[in-house]
PDB file of N, CA and C in Angstrom:
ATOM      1  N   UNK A   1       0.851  -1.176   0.000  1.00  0.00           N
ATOM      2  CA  UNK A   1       0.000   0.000   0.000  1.00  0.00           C
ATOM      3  C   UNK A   1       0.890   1.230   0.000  1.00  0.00           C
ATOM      4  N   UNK A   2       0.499   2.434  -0.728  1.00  0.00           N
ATOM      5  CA  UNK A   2       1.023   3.476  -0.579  1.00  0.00           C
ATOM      6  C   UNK A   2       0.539   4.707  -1.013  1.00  0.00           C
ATOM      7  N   UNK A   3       0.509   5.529  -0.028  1.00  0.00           N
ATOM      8  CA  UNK A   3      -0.339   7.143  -0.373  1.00  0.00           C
ATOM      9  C   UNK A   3       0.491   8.009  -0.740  1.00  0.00           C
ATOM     10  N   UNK A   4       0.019   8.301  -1.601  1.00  0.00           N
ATOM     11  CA  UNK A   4       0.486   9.288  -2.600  1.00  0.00           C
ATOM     12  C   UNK A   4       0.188  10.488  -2.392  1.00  0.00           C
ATOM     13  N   UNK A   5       0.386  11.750  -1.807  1.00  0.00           N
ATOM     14  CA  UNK A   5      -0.112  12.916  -1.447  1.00  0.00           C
ATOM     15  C   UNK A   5      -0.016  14.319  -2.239  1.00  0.00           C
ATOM     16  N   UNK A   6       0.677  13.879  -3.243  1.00  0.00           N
ATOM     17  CA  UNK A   6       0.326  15.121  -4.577  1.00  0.00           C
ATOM     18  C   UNK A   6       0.161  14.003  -5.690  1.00  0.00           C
ATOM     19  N   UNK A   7      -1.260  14.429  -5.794  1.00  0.00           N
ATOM     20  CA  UNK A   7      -2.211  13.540  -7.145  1.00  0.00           C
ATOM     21  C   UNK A   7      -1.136  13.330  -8.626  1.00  0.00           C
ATOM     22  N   UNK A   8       0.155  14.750  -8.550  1.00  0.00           N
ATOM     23  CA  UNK A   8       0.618  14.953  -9.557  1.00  0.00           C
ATOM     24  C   UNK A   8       1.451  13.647 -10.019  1.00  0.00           C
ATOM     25  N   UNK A   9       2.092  13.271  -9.218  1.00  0.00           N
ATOM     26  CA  UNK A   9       2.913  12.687  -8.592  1.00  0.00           C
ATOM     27  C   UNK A   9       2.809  10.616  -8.766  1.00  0.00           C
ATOM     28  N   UNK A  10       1.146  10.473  -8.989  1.00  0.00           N
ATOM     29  CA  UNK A  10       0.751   9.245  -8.822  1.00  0.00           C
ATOM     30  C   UNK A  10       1.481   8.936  -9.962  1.00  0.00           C
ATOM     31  N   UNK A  11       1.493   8.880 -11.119  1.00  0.00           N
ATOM     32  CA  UNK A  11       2.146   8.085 -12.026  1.00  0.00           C
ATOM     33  C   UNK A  11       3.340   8.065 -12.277  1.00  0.00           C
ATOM     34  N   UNK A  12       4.000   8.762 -11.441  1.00  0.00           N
ATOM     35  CA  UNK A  12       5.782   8.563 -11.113  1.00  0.00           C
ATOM     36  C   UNK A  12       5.678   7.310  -9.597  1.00  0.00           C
ATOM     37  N   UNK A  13       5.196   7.416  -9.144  1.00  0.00           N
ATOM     38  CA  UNK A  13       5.089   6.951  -8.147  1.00  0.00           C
ATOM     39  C   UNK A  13       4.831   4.922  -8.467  1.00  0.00           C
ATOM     40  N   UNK A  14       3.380   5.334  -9.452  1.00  0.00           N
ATOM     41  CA  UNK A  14       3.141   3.553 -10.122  1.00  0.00           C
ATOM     42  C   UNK A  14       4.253   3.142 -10.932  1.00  0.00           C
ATOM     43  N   UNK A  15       4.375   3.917 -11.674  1.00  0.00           N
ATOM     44  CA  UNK A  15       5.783   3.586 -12.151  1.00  0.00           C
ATOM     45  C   UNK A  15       7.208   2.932 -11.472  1.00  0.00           C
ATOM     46  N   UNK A  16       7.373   3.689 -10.546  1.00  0.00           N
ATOM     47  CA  UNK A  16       8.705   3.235  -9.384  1.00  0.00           C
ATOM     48  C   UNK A  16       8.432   2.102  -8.438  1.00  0.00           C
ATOM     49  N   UNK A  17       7.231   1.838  -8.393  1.00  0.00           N
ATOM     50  CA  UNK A  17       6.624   0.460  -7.523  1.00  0.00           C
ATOM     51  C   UNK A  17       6.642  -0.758  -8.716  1.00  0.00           C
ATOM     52  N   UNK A  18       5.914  -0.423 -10.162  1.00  0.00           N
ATOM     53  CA  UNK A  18       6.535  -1.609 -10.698  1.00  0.00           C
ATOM     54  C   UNK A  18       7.393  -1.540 -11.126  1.00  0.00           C
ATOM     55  N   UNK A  19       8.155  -1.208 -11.532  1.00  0.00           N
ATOM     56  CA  UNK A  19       9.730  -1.104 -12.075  1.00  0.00           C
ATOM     57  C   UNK A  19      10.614  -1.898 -10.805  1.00  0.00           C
ATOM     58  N   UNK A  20      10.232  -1.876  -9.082  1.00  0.00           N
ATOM     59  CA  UNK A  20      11.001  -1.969  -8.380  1.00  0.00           C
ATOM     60  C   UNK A  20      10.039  -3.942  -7.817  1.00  0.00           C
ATOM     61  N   UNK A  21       8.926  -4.055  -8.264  1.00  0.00           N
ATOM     62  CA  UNK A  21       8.230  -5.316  -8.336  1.00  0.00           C
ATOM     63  C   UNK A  21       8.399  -5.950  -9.577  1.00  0.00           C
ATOM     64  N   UNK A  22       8.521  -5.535 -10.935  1.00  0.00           N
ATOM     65  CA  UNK A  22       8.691  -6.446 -11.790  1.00  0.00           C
ATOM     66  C   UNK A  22       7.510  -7.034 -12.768  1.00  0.00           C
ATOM     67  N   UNK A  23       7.757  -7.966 -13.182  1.00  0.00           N
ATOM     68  CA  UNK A  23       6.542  -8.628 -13.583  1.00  0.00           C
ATOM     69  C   UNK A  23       5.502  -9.325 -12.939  1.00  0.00           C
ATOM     70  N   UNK A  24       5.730  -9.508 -11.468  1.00  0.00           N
ATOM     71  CA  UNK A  24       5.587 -10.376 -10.681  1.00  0.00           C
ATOM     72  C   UNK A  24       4.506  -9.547  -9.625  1.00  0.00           C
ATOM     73  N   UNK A  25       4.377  -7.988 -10.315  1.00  0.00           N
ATOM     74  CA  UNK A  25       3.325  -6.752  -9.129  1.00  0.00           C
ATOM     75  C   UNK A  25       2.282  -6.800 -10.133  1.00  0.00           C
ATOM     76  N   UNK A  26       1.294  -6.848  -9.179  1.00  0.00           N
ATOM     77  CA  UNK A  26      -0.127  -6.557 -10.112  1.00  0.00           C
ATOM     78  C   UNK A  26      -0.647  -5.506  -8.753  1.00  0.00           C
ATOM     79  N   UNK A  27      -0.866  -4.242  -9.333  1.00  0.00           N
ATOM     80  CA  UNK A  27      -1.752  -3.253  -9.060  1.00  0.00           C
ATOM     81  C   UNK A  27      -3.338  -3.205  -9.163  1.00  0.00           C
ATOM     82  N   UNK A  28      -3.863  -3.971  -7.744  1.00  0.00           N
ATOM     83  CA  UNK A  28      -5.586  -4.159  -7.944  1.00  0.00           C
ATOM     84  C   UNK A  28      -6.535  -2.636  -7.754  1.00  0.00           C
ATOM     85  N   UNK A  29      -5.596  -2.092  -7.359  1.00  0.00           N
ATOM     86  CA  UNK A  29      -6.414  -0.497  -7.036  1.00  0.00           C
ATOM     87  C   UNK A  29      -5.979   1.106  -6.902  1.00  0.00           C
ATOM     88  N   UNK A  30      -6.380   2.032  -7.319  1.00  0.00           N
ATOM     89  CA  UNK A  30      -6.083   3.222  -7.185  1.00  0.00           C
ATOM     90  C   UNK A  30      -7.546   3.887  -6.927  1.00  0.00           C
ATOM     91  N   UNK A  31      -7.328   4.373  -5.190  1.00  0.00           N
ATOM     92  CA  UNK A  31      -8.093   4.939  -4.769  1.00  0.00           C
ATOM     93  C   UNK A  31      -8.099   6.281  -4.106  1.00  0.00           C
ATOM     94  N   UNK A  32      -8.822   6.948  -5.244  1.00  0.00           N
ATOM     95  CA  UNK A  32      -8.148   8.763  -4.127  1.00  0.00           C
ATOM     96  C   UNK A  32      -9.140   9.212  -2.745  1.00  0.00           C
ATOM     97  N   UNK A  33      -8.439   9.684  -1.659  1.00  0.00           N
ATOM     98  CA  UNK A  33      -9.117  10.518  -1.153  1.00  0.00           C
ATOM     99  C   UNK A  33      -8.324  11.961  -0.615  1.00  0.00           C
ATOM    100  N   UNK A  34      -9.031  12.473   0.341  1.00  0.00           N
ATOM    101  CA  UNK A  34      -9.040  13.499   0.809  1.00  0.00           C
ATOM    102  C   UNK A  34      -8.592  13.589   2.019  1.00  0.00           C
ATOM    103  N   UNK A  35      -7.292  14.284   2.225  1.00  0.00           N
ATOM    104  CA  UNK A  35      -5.767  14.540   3.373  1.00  0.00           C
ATOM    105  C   UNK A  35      -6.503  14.483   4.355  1.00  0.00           C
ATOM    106  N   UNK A  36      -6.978  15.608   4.083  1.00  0.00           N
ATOM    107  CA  UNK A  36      -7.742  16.834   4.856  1.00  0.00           C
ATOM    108  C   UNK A  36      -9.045  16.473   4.851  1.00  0.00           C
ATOM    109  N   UNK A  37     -10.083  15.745   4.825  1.00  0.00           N
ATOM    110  CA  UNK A  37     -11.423  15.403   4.879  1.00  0.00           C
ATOM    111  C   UNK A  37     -12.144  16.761   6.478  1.00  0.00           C
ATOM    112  N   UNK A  38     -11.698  16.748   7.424  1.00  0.00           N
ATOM    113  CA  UNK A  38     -12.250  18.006   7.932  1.00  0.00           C
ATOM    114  C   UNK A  38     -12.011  19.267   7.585  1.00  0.00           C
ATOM    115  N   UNK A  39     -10.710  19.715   7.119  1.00  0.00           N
ATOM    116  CA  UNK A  39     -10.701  21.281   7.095  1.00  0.00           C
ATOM    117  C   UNK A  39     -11.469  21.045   6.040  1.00  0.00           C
ATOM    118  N   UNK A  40     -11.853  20.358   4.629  1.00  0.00           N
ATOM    119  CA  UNK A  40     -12.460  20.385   3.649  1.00  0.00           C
ATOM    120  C   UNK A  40     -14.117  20.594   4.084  1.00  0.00           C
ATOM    121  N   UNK A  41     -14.479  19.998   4.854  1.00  0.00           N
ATOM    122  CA  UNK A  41     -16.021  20.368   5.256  1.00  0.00           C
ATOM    123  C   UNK A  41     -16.116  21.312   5.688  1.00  0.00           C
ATOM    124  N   UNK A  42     -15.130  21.923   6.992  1.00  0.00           N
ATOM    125  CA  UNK A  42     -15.280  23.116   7.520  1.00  0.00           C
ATOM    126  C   UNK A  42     -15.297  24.272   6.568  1.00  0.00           C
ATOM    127  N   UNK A  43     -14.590  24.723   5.588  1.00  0.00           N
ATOM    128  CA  UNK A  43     -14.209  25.325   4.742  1.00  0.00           C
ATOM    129  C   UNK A  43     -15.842  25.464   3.583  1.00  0.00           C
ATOM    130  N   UNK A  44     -16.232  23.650   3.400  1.00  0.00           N
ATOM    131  CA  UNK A  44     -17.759  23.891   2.687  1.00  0.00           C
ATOM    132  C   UNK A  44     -18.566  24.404   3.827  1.00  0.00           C
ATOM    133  N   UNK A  45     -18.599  23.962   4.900  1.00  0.00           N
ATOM    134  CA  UNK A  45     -19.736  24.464   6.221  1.00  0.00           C
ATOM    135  C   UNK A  45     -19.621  25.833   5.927  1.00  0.00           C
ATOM    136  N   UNK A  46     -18.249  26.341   6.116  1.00  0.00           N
ATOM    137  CA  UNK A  46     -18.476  28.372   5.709  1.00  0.00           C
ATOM    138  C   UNK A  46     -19.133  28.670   4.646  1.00  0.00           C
ATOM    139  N   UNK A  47     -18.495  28.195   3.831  1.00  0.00           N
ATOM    140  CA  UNK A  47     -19.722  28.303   2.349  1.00  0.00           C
ATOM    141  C   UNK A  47     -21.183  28.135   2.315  1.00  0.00           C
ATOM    142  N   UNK A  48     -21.549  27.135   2.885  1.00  0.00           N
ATOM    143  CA  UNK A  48     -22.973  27.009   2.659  1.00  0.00           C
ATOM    144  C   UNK A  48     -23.499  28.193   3.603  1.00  0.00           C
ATOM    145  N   UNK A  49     -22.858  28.232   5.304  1.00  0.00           N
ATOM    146  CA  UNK A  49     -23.515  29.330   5.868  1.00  0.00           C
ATOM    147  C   UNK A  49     -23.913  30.610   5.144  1.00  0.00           C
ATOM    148  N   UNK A  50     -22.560  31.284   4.543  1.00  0.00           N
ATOM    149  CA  UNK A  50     -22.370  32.524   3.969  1.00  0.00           C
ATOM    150  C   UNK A  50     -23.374  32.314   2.775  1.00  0.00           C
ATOM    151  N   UNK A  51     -23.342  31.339   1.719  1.00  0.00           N
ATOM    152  CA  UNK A  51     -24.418  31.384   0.790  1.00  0.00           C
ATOM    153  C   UNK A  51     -26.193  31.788   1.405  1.00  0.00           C
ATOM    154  N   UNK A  52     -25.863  30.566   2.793  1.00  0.00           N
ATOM    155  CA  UNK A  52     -27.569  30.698   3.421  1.00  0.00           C
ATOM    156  C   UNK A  52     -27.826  32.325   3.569  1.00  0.00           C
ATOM    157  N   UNK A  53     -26.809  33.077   4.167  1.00  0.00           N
ATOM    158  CA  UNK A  53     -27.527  34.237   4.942  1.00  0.00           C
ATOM    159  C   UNK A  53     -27.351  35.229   3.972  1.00  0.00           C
ATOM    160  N   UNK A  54     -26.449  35.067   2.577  1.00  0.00           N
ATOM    161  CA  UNK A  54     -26.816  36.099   1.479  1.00  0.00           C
ATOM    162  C   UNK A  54     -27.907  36.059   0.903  1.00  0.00           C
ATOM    163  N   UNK A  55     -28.411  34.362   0.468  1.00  0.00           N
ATOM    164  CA  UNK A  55     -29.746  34.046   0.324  1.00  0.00           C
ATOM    165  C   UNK A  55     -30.704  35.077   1.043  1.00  0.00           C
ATOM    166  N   UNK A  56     -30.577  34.765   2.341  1.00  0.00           N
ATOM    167  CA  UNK A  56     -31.991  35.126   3.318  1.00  0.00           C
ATOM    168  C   UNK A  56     -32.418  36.812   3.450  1.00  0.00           C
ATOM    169  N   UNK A  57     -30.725  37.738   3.209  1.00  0.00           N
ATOM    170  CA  UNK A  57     -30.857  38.814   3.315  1.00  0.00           C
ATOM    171  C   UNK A  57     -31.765  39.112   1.553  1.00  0.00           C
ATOM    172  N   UNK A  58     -30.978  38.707   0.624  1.00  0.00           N
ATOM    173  CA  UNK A  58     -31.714  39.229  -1.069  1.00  0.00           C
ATOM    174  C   UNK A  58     -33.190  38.940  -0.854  1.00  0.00           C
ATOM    175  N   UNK A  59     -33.562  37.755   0.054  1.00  0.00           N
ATOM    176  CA  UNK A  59     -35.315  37.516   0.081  1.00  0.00           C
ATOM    177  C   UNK A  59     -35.856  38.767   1.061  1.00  0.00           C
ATOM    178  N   UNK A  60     -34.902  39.078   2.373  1.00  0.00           N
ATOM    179  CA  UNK A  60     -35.755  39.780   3.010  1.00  0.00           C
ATOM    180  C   UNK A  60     -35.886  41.187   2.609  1.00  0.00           C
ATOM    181  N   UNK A  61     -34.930  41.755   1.468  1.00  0.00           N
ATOM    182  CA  UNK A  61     -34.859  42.973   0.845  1.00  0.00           C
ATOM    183  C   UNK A  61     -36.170  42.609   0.227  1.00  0.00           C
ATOM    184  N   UNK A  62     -36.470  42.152  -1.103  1.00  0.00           N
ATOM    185  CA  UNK A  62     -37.496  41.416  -1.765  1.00  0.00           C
ATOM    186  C   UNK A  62     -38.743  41.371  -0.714  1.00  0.00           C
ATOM    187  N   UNK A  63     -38.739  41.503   0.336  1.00  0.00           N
ATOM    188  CA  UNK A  63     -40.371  41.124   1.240  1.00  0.00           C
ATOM    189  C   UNK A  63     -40.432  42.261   1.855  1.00  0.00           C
ATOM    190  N   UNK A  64     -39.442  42.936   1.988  1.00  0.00           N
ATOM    191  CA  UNK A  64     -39.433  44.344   3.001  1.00  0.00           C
ATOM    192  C   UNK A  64     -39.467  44.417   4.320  1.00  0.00           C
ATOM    193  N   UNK A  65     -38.266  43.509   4.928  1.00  0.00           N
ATOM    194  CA  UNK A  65     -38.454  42.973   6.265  1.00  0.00           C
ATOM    195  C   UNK A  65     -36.607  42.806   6.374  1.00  0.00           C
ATOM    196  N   UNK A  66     -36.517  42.584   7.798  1.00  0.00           N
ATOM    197  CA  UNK A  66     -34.945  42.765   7.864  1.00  0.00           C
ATOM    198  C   UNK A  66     -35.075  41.260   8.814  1.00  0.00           C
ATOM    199  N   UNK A  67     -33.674  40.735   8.750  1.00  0.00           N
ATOM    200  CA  UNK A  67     -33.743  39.295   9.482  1.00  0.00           C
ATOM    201  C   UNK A  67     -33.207  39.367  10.943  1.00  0.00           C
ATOM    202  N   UNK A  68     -33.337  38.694  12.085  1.00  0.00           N
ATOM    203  CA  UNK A  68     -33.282  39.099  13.214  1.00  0.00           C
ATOM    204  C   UNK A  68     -32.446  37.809  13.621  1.00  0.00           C
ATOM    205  N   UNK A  69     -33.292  37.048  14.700  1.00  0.00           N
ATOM    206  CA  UNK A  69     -32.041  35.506  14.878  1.00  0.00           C
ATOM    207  C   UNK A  69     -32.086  34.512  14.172  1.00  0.00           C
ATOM    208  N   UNK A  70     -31.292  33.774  14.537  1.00  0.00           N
ATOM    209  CA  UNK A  70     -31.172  32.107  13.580  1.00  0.00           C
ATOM    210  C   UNK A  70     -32.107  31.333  14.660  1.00  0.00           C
ATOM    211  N   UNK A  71     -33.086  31.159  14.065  1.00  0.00           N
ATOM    212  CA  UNK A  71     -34.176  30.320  15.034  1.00  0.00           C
ATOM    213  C   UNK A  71     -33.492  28.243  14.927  1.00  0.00           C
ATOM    214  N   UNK A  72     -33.507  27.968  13.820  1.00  0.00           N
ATOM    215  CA  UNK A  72     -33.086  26.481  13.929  1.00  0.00           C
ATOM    216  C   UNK A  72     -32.056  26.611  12.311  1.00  0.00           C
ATOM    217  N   UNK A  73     -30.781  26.062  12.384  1.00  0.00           N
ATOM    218  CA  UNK A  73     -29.854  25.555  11.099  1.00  0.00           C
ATOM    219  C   UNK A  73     -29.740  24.262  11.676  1.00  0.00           C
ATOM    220  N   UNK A  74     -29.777  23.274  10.708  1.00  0.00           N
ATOM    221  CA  UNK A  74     -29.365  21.689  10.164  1.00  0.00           C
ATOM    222  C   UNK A  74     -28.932  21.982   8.838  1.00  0.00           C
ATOM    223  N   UNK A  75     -27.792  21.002   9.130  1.00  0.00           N
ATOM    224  CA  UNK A  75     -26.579  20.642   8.491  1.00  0.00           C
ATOM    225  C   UNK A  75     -27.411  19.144   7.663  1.00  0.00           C
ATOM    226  N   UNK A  76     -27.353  19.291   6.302  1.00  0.00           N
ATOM    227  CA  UNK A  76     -27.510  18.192   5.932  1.00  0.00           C
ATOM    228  C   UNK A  76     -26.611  17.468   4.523  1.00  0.00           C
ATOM    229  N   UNK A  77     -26.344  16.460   5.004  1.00  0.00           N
ATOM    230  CA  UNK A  77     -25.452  15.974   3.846  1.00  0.00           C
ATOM    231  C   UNK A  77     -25.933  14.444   3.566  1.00  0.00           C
ATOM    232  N   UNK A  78     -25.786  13.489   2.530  1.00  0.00           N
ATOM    233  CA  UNK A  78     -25.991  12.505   1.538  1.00  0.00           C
ATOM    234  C   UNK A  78     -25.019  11.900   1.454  1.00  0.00           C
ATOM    235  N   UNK A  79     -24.904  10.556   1.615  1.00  0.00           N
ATOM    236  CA  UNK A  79     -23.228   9.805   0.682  1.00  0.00           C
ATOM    237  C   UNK A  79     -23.502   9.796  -0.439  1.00  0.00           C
ATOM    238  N   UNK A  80     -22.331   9.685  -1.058  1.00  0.00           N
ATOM    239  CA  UNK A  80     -22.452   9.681  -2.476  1.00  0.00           C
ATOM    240  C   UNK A  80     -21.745   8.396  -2.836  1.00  0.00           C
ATOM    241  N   UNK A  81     -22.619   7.998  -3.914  1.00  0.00           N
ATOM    242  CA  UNK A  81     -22.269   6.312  -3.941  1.00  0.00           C
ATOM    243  C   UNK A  81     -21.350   6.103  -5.426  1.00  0.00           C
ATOM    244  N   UNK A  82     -21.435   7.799  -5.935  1.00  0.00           N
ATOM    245  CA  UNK A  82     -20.959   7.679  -7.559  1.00  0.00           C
ATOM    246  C   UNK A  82     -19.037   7.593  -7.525  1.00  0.00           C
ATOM    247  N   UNK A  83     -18.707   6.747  -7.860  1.00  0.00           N
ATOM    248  CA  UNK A  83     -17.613   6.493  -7.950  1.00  0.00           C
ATOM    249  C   UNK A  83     -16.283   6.664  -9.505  1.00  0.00           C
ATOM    250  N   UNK A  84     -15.803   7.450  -9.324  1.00  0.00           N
ATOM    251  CA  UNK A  84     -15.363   8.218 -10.448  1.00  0.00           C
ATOM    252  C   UNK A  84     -14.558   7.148 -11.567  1.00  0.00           C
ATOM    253  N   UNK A  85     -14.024   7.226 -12.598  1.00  0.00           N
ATOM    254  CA  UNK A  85     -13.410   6.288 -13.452  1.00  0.00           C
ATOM    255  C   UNK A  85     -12.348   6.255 -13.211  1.00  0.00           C
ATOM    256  N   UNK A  86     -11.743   5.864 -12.945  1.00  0.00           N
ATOM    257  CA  UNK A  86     -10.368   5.805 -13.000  1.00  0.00           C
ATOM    258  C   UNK A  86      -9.135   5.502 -13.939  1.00  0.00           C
ATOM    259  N   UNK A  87      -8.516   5.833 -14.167  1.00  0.00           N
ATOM    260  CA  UNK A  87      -7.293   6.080 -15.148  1.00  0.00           C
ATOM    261  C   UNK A  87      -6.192   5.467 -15.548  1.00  0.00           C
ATOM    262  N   UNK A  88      -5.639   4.696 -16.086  1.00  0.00           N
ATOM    263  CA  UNK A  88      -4.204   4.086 -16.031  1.00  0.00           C
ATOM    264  C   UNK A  88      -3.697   4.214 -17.449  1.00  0.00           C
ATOM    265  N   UNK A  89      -2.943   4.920 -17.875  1.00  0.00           N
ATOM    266  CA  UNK A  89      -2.355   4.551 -19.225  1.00  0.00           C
ATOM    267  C   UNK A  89      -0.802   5.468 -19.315  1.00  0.00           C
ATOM    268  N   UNK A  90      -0.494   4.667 -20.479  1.00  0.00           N
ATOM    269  CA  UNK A  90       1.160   5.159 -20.972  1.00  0.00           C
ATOM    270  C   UNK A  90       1.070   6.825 -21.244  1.00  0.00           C
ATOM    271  N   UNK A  91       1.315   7.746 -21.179  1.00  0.00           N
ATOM    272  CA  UNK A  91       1.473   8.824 -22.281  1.00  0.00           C
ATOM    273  C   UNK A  91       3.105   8.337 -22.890  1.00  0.00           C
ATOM    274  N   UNK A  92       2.646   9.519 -23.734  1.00  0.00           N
ATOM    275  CA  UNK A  92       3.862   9.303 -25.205  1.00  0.00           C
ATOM    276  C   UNK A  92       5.247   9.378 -24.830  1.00  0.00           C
ATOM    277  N   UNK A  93       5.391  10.332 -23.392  1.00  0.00           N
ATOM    278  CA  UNK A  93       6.799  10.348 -22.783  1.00  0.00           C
ATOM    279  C   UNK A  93       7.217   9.082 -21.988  1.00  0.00           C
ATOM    280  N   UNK A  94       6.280   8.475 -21.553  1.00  0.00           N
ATOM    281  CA  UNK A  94       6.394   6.860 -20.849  1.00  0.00           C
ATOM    282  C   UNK A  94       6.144   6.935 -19.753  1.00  0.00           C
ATOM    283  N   UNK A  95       5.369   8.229 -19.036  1.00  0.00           N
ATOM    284  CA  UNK A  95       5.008   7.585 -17.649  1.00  0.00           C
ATOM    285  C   UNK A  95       3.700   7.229 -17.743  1.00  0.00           C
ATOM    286  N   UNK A  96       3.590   6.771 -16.303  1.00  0.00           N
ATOM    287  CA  UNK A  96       2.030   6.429 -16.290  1.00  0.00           C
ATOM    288  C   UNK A  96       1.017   6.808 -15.844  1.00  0.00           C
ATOM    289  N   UNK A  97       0.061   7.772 -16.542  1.00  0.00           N
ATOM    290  CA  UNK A  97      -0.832   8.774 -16.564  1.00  0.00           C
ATOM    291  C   UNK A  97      -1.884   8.120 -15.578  1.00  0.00           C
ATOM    292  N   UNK A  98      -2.371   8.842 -14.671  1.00  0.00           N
ATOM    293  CA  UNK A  98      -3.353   8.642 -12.845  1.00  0.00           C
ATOM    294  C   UNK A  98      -4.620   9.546 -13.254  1.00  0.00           C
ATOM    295  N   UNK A  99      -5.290   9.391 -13.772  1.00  0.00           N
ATOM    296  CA  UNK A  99      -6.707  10.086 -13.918  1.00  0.00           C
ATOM    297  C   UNK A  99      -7.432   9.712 -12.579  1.00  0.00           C
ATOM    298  N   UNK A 100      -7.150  10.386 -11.432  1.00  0.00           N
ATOM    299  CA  UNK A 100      -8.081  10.203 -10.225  1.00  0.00           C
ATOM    300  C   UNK A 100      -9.167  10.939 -10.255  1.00  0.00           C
ATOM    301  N   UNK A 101      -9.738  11.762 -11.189  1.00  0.00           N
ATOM    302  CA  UNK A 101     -11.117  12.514 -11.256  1.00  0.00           C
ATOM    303  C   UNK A 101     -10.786  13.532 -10.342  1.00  0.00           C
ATOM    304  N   UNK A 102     -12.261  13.343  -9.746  1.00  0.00           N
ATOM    305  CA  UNK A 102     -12.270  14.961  -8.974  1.00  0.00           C
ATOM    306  C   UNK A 102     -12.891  14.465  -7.249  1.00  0.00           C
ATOM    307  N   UNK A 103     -12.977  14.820  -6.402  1.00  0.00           N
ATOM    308  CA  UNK A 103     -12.924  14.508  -4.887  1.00  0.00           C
ATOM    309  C   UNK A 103     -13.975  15.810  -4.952  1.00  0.00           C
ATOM    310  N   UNK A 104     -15.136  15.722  -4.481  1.00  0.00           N
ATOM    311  CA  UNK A 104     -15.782  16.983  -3.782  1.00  0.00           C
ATOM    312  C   UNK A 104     -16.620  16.760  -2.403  1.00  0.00           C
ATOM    313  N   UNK A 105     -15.852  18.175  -1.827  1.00  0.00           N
ATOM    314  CA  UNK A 105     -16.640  17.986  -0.364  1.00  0.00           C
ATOM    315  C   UNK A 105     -17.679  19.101  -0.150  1.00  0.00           C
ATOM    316  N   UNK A 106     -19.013  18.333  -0.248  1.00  0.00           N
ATOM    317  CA  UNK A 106     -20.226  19.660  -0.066  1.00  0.00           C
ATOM    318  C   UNK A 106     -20.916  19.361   1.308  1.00  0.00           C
ATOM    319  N   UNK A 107     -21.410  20.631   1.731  1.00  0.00           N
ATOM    320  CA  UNK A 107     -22.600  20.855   2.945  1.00  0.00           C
ATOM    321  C   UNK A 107     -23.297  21.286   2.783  1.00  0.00           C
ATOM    322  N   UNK A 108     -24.981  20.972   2.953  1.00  0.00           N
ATOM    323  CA  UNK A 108     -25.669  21.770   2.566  1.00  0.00           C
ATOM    324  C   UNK A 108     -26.269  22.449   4.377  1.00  0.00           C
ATOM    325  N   UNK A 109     -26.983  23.619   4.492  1.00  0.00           N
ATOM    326  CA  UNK A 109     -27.523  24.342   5.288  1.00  0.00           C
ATOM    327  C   UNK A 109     -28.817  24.446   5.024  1.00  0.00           C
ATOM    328  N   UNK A 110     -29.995  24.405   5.984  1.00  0.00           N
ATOM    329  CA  UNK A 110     -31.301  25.136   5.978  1.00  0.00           C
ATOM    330  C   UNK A 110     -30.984  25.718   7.255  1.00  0.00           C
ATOM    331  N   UNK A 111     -31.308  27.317   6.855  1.00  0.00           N
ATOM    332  CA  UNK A 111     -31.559  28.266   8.203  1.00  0.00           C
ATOM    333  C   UNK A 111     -33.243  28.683   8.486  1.00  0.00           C
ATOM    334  N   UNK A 112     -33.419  28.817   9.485  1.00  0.00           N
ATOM    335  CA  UNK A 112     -34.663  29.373   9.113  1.00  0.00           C
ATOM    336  C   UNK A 112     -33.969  30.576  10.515  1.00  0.00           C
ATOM    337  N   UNK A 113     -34.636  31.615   9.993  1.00  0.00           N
ATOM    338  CA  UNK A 113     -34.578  33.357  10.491  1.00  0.00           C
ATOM    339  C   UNK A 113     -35.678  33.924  11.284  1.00  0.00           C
ATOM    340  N   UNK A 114     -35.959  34.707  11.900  1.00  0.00           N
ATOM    341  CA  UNK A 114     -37.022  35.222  12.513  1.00  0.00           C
ATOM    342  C   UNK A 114     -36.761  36.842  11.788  1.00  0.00           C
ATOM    343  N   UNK A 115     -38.074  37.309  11.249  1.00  0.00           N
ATOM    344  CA  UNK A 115     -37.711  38.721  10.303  1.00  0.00           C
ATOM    345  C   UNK A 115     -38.393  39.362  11.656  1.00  0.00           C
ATOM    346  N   UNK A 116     -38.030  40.840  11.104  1.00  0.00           N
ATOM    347  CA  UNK A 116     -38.715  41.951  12.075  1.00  0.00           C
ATOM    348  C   UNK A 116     -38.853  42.857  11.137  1.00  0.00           C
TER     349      UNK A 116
END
């Protein structure tokens, strides 16, 4: 097993594992994730907040009412079961090209507000 921590990096990396195994390594998997899996939520958690309460202010301009406290926010999130394609091939210079897709970390928010 071995983690690879700049994505750039993976197909220098498969490369130097079989070159150093031979004919004799068979590679059953390349699986990406995420270093950082909390600062990555925390970072979406700010986002969704800041989206919620720009949301809530453009509606309460729109109704003619100003927003007062945060009566109830839930945090809601989904697994996601979609699993990206994954990649293995030569390019023309000879290494071996790591198509790990894309990793996304979302949060969603419902606020509800009390207007005045």
């Amino acid at each position: 097993e071995a983690t690879v921590r700049n994505a750039a990096n993976a197909g220098a990396v498969v490369d130097a594992i079989v070159d150093a195994g031979g004919d004799a390594l068979q590679v059953n998997s390349v699986t990406p994730f995420i270093l950082n899996a909390a600062g990555a939520t925390a970072s979406a958690r700010e986002n969704a907040v800041k989206n919620a309460r720009t949301k809530a202010i453009s509606y309460a301009k729109l109704l003619g009412v100003r927003l007062s406290n945060v009566m109830t926010l839930v945090e809601g999130s989904a697994p996601s079961f979609e699993r990206p394609v994954y990649a293995l091939d030569k390019s023309a210079e000879g290494n071996t090209v790591v198509d790990l897709g894309q990793q996304e970390v979302t949060v969603t928010v419902t606020v509800k507000w009390s207007i005045r």
